[in-house]
N, C-alpha and C. Protein backbone atom coordinates (compact mmCIF):
# COMPACT_ATOMS: atom_id res chain seq x y z
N UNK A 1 -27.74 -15.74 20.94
CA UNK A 1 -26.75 -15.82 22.00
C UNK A 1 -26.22 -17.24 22.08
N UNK A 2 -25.04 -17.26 22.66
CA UNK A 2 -24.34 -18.30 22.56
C UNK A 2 -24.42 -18.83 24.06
N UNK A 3 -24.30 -19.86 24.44
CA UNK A 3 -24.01 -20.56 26.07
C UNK A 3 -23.66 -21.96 26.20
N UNK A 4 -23.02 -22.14 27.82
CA UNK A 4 -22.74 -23.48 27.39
C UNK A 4 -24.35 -24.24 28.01
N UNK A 5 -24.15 -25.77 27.55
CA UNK A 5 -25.50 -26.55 28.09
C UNK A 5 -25.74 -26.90 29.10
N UNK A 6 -26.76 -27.18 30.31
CA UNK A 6 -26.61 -27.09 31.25
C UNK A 6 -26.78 -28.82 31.57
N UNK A 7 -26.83 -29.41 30.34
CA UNK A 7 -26.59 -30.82 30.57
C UNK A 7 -25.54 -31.27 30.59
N UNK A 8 -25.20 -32.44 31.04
CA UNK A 8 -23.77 -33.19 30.78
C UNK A 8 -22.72 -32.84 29.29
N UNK A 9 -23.59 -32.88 28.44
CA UNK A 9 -22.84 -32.50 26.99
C UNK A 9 -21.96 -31.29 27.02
N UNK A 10 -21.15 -31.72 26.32
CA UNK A 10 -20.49 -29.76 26.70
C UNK A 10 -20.30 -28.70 25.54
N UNK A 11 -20.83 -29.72 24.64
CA UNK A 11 -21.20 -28.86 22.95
C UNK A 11 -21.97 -27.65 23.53
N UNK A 12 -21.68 -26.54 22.77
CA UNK A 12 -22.32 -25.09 22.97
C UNK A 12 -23.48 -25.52 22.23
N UNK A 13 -24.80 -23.73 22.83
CA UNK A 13 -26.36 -24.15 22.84
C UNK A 13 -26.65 -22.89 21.80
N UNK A 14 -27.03 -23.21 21.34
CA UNK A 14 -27.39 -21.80 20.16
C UNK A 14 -29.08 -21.43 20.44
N UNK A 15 -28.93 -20.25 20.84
CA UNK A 15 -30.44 -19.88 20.99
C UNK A 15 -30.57 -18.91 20.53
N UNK A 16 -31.65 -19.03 19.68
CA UNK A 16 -31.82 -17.53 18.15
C UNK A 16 -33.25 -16.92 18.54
N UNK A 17 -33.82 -15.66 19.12
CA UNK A 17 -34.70 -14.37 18.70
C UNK A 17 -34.72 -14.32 18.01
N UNK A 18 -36.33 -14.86 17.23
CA UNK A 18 -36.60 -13.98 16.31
C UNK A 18 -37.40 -12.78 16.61
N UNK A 19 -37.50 -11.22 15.81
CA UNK A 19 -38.94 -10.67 16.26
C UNK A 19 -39.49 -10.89 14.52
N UNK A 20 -40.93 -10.60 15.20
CA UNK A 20 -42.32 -10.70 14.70
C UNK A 20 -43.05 -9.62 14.52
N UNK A 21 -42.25 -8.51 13.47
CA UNK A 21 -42.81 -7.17 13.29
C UNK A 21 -44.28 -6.66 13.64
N UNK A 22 -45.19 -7.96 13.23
CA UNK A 22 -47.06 -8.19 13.59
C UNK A 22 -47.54 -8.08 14.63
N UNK A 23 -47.01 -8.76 15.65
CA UNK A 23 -47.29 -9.32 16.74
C UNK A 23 -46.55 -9.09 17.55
N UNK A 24 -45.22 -8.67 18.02
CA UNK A 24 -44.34 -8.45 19.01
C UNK A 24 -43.93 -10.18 19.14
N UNK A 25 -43.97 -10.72 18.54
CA UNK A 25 -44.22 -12.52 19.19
C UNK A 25 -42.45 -12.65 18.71
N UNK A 26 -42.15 -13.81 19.98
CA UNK A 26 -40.83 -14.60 19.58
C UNK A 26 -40.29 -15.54 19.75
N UNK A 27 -39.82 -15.86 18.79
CA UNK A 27 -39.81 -17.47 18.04
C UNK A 27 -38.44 -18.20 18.94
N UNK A 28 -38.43 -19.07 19.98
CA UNK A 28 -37.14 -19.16 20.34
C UNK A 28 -36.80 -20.75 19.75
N UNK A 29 -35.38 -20.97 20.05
CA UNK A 29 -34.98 -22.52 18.87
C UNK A 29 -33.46 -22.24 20.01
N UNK A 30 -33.55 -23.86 20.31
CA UNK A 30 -32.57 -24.70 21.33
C UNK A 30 -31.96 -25.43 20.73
N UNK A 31 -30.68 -25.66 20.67
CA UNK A 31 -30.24 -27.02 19.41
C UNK A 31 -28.98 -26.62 19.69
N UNK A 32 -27.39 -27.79 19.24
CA UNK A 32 -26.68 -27.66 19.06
C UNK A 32 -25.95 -27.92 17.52
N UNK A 33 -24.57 -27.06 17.73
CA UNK A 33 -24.28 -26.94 16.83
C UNK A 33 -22.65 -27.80 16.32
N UNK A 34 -21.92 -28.37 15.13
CA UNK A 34 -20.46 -28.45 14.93
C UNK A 34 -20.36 -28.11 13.62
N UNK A 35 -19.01 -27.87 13.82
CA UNK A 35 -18.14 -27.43 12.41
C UNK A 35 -16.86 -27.79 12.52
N UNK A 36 -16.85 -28.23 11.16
CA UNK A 36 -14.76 -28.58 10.95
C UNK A 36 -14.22 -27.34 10.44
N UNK A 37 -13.36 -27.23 10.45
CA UNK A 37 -12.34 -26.03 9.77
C UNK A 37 -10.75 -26.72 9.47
N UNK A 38 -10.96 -26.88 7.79
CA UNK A 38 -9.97 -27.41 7.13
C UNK A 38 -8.46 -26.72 6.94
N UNK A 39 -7.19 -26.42 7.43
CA UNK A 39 -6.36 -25.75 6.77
C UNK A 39 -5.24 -26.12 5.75
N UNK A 40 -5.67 -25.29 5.16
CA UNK A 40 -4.92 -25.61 3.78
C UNK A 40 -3.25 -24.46 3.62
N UNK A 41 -2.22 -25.28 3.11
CA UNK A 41 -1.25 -24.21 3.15
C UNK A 41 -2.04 -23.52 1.82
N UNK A 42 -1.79 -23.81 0.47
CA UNK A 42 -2.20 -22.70 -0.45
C UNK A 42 -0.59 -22.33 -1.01
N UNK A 43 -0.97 -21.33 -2.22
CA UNK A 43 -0.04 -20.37 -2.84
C UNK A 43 0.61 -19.71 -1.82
N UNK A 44 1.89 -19.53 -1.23
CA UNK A 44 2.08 -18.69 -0.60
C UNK A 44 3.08 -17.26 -0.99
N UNK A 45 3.90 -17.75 -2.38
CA UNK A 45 4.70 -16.33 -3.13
C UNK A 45 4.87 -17.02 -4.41
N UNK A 46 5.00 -16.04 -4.97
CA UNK A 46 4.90 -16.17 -6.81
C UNK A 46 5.96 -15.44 -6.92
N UNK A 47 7.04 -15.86 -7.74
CA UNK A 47 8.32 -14.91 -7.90
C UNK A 47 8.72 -14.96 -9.87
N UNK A 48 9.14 -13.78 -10.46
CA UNK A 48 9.52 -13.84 -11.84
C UNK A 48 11.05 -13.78 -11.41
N UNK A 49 11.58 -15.07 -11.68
CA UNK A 49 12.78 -15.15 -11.90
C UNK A 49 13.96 -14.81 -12.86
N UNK A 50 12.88 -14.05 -14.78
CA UNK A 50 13.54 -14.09 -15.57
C UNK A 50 12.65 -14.13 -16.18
N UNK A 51 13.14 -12.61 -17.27
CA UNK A 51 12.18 -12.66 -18.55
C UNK A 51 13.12 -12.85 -19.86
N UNK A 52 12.99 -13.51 -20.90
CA UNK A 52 13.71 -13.40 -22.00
C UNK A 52 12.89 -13.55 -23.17
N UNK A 53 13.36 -12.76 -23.81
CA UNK A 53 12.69 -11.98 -25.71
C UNK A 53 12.86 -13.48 -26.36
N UNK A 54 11.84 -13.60 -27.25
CA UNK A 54 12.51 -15.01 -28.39
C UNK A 54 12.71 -14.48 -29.40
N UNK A 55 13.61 -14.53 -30.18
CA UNK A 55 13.94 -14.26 -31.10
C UNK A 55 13.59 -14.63 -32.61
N UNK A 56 12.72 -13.72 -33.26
CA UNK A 56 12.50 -14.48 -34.48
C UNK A 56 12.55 -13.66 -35.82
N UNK A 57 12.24 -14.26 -36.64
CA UNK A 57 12.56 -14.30 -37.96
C UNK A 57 11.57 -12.92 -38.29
N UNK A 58 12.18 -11.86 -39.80
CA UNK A 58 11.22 -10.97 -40.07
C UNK A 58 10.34 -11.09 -40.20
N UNK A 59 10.18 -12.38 -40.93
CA UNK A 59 8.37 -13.13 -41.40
C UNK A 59 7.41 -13.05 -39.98
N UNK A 60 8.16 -13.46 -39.04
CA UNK A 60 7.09 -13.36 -37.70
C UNK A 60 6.87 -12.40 -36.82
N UNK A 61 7.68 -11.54 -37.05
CA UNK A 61 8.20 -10.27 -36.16
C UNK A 61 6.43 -9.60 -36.53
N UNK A 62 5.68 -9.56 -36.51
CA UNK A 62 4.31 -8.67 -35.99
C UNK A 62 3.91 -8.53 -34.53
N UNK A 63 4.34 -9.93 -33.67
CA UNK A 63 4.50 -9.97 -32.25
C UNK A 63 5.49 -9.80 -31.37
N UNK A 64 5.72 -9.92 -30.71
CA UNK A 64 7.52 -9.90 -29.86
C UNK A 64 6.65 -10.96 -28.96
N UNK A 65 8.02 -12.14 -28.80
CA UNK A 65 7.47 -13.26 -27.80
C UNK A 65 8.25 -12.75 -26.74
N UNK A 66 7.73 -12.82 -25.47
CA UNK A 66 8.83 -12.95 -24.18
C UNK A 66 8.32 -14.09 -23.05
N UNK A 67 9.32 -15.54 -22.64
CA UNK A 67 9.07 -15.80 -21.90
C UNK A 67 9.61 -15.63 -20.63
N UNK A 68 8.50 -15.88 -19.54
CA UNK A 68 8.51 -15.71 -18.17
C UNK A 68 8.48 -16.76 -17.10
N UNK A 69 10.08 -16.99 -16.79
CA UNK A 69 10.46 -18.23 -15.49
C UNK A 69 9.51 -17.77 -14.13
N UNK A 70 8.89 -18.36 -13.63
CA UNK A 70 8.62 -18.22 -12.40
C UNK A 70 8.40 -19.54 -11.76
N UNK A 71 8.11 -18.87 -10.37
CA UNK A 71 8.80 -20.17 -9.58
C UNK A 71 7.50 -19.66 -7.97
N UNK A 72 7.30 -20.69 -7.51
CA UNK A 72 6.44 -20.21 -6.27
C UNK A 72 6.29 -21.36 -5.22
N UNK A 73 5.88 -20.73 -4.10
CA UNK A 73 6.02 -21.29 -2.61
C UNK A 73 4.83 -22.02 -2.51
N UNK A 74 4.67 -23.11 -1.77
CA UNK A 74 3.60 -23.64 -1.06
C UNK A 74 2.91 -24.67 -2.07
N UNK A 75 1.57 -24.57 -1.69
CA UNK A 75 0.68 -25.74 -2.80
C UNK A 75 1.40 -25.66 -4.28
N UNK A 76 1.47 -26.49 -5.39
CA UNK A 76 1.40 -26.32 -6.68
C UNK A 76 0.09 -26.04 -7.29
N UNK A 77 -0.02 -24.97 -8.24
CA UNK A 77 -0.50 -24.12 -8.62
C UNK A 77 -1.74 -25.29 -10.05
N UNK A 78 -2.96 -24.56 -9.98
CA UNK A 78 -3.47 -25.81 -11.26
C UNK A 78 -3.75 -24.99 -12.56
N UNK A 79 -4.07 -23.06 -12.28
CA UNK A 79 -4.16 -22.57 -13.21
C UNK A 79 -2.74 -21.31 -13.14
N UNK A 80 -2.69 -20.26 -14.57
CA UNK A 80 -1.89 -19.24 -14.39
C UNK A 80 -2.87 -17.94 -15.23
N UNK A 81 -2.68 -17.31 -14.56
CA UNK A 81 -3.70 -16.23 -15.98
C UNK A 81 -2.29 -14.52 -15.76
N UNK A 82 -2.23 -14.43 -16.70
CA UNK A 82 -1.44 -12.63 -17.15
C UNK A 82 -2.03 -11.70 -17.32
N UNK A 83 -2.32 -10.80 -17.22
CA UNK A 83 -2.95 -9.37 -17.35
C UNK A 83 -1.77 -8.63 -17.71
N UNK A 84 -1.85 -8.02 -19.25
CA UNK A 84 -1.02 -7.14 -19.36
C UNK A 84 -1.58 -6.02 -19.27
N UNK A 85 -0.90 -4.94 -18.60
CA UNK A 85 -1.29 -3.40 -18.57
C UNK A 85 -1.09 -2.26 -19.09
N UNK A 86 -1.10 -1.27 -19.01
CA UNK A 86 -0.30 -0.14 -19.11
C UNK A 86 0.87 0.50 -18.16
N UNK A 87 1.51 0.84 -18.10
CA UNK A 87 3.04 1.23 -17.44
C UNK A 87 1.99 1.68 -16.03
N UNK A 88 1.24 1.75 -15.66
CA UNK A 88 0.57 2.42 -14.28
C UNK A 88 0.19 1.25 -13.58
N UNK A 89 0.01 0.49 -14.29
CA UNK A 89 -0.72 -1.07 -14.02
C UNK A 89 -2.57 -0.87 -13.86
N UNK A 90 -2.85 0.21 -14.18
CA UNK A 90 -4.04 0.56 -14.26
C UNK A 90 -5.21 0.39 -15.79
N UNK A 91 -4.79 0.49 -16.86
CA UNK A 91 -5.89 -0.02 -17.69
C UNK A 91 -5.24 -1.50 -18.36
N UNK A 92 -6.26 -2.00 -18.44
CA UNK A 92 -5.47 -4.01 -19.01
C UNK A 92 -6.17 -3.70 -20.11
N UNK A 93 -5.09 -4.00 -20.88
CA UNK A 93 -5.03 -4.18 -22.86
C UNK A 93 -4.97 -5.92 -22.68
N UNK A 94 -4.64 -6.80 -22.29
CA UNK A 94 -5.25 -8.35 -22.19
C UNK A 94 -5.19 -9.25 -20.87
N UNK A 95 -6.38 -10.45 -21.17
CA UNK A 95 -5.64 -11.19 -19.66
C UNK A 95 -5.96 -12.45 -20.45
N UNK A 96 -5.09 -13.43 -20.05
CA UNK A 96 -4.79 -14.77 -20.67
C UNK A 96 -4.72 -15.84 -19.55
N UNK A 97 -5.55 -17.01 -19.72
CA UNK A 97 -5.77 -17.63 -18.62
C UNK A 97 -5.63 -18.98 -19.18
N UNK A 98 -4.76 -20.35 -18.39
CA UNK A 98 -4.32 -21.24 -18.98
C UNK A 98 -4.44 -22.22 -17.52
N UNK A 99 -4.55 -23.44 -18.00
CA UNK A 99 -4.81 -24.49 -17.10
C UNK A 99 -3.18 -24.96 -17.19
N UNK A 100 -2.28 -25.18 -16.09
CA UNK A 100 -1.38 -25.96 -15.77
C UNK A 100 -0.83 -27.12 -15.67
N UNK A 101 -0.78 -27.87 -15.21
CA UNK A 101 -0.36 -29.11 -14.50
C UNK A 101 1.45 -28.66 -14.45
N UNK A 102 1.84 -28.84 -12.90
CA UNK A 102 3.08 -28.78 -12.01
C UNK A 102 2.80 -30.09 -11.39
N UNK A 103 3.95 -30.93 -11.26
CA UNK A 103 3.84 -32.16 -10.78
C UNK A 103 4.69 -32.01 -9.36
N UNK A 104 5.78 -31.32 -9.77
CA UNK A 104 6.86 -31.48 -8.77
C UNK A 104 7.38 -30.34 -7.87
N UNK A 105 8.36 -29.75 -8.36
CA UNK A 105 8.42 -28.49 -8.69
C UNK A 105 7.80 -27.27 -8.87
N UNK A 106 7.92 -26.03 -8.27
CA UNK A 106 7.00 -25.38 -8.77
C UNK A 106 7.77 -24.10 -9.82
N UNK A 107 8.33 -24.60 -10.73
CA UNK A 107 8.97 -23.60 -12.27
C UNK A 107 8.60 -24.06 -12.97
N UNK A 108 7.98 -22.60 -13.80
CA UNK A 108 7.42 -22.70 -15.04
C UNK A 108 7.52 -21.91 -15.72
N UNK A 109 7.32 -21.68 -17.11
CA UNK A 109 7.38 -20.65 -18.04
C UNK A 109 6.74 -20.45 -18.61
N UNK A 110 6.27 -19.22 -18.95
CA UNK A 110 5.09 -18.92 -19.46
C UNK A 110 5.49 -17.72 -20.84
N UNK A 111 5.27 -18.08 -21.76
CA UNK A 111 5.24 -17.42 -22.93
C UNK A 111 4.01 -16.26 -23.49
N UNK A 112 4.17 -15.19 -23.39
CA UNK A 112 3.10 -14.24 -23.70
C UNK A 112 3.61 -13.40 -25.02
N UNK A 113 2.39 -13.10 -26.01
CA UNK A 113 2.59 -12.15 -26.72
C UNK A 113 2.43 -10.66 -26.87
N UNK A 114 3.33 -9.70 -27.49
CA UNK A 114 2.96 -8.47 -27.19
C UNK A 114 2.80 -7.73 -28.77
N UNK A 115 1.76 -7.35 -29.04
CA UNK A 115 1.54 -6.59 -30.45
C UNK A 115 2.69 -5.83 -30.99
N UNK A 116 2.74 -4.37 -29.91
CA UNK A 116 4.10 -3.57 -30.47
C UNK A 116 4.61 -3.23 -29.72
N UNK A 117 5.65 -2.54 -29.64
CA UNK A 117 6.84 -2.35 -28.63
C UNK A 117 6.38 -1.39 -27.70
N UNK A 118 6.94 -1.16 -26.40
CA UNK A 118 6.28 -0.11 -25.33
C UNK A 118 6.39 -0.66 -23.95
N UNK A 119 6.04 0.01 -23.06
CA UNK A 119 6.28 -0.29 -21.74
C UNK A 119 5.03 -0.76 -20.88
N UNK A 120 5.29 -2.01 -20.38
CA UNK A 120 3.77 -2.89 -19.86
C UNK A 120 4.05 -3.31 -18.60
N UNK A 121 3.02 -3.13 -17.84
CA UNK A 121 3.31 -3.87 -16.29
C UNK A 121 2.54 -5.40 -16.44
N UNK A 122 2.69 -6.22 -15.92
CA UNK A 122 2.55 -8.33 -16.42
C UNK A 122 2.29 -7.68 -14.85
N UNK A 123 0.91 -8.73 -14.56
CA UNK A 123 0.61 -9.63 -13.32
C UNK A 123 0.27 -10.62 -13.80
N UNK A 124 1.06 -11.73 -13.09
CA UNK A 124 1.38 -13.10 -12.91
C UNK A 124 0.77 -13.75 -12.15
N UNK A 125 -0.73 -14.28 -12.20
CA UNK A 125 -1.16 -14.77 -11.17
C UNK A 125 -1.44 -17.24 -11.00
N UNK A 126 -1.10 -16.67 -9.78
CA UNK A 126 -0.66 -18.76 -9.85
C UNK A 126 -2.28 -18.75 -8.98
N UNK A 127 -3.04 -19.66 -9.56
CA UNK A 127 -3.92 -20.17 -8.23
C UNK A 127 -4.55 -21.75 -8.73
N UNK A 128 -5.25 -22.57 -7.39
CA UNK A 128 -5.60 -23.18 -6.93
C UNK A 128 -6.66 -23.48 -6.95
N UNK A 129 -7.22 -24.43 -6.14
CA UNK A 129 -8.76 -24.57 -5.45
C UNK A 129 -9.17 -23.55 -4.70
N UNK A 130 -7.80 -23.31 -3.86
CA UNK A 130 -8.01 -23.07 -2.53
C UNK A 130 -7.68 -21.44 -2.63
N UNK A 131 -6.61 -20.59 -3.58
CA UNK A 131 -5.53 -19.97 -3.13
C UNK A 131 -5.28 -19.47 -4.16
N UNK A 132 -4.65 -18.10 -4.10
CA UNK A 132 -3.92 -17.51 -5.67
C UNK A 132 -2.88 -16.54 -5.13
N UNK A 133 -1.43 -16.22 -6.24
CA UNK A 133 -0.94 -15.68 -5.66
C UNK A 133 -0.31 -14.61 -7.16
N UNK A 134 -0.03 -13.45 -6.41
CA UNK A 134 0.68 -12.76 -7.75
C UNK A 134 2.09 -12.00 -7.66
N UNK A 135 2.18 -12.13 -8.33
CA UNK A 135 3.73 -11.28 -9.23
C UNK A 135 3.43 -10.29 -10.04
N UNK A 136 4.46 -9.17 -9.95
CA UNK A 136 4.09 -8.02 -11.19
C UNK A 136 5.50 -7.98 -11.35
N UNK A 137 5.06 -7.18 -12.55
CA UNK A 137 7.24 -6.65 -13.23
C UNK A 137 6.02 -5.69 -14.03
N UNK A 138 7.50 -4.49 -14.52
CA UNK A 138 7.66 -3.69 -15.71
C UNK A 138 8.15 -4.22 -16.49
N UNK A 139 7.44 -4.16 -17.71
CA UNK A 139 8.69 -4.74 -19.07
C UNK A 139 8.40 -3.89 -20.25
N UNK A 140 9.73 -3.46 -20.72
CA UNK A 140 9.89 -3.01 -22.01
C UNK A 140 9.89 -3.67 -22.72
N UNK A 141 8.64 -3.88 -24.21
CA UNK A 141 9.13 -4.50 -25.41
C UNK A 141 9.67 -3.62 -26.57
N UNK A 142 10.81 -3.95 -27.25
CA UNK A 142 11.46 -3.35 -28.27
C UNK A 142 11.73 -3.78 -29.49
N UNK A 143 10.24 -4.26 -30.27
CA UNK A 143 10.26 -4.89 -31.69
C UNK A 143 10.98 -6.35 -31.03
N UNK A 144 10.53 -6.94 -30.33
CA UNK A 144 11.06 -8.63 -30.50
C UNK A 144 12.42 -8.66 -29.32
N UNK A 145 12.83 -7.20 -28.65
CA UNK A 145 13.63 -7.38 -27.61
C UNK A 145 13.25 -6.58 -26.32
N UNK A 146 13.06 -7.22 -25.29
CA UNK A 146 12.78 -6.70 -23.83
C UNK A 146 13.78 -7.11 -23.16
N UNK A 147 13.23 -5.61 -22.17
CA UNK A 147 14.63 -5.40 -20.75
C UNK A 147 13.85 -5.47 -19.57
C-alpha cells in the first residue's frame, strides 16, 4: 500500500506485506521511494515516398534492384531493417538489417534485392535506442521492373 508520511517530508511511504506460507508471519518494510521518467520524442512516422527499378545490364539481370526513398518524423533513425513477404504480408522470404547514420534530415534510400519477379509486401522499419517505426507497400517485381 501506498500513503503519504506522517512526517514533515512529503515523499510517499511504501509499505509491503509479505505472507509467510509456514508461519502465518509478516514481514512489514517502511522506506521511501523516487523515480525519474525520461521523455523521449522517438520515431514518430515512416513514409515510402518512391520506389524505383535500377536498371541493368543482361549480365546482372538474376536480381531486380529496386530502390526505396523514405523519409520520417521525429528522432533520426540509427538502424533500418526490410522484411520482404508474400503478397498477404504473412510468410517473410527475407529480412535485412543495416546500421544507418542520418545526420540531418531524415531521407534515405534504401536499395533491396529481389530473386524473381512477383508480388511482395516490404516493411520498412526505422528504429532507435528508444523507438521504431514502420512502413509497408505492395510491390510488383517484373524481371528488373516494378510498379
Amino acid at each position: 500500500t501506498t500513503g503519504a508520511s506522517s512526517d514533515s517530508d512529503s515523499s510517499p511511504t511504501v509499505e509491503s506485506v509479505e505472507d509467510n506460507p509456514d508461519g502465518g508471519c509478516h514481514i512489514y518494510r517502511n522506506g521511501y521511494y523516487a523515480s525519474s521518467i525520461a521523455v523521449v520524442e522517438g520515431i514518430l512516422e515512416v513514409n515510402i515516398i518512391q520506389m524505383t527499378s535500377i536498371q541493368m545490364t543482361e549480365s546482372q539481370a538474376e536480381n531486380s534492384l529496386v530502390d526505396f526513398v523514405v523519409t520520417c518524423q521525429g528522432s533520426l533513425p540509427t538502424d533500418v531493417c526490410t522484411v520482404v513477404s508474400d503478397p498477404t504480408c504473412q510468410v517473410s522470404k527475407s529480412v535485412v538489417c543495416d546500421p544507418i547514420v542520418v545526420t540531418d534530415e531524415c531521407l534515405l534510400t534504401i536499395r533491396r534485392a529481389f530473386e524473381e519477379p512477383g508480388t511482395y509486401c516490404i516493411n520498412i522499419t526505422l528504429g532507435d535506442d528508444t523507438s521504431q517505426a514502420l512502413a509497408s507497400a505492395l510491390i510488383s517485381v517484373n524481371g528488373g521492373e516494378s510498379t
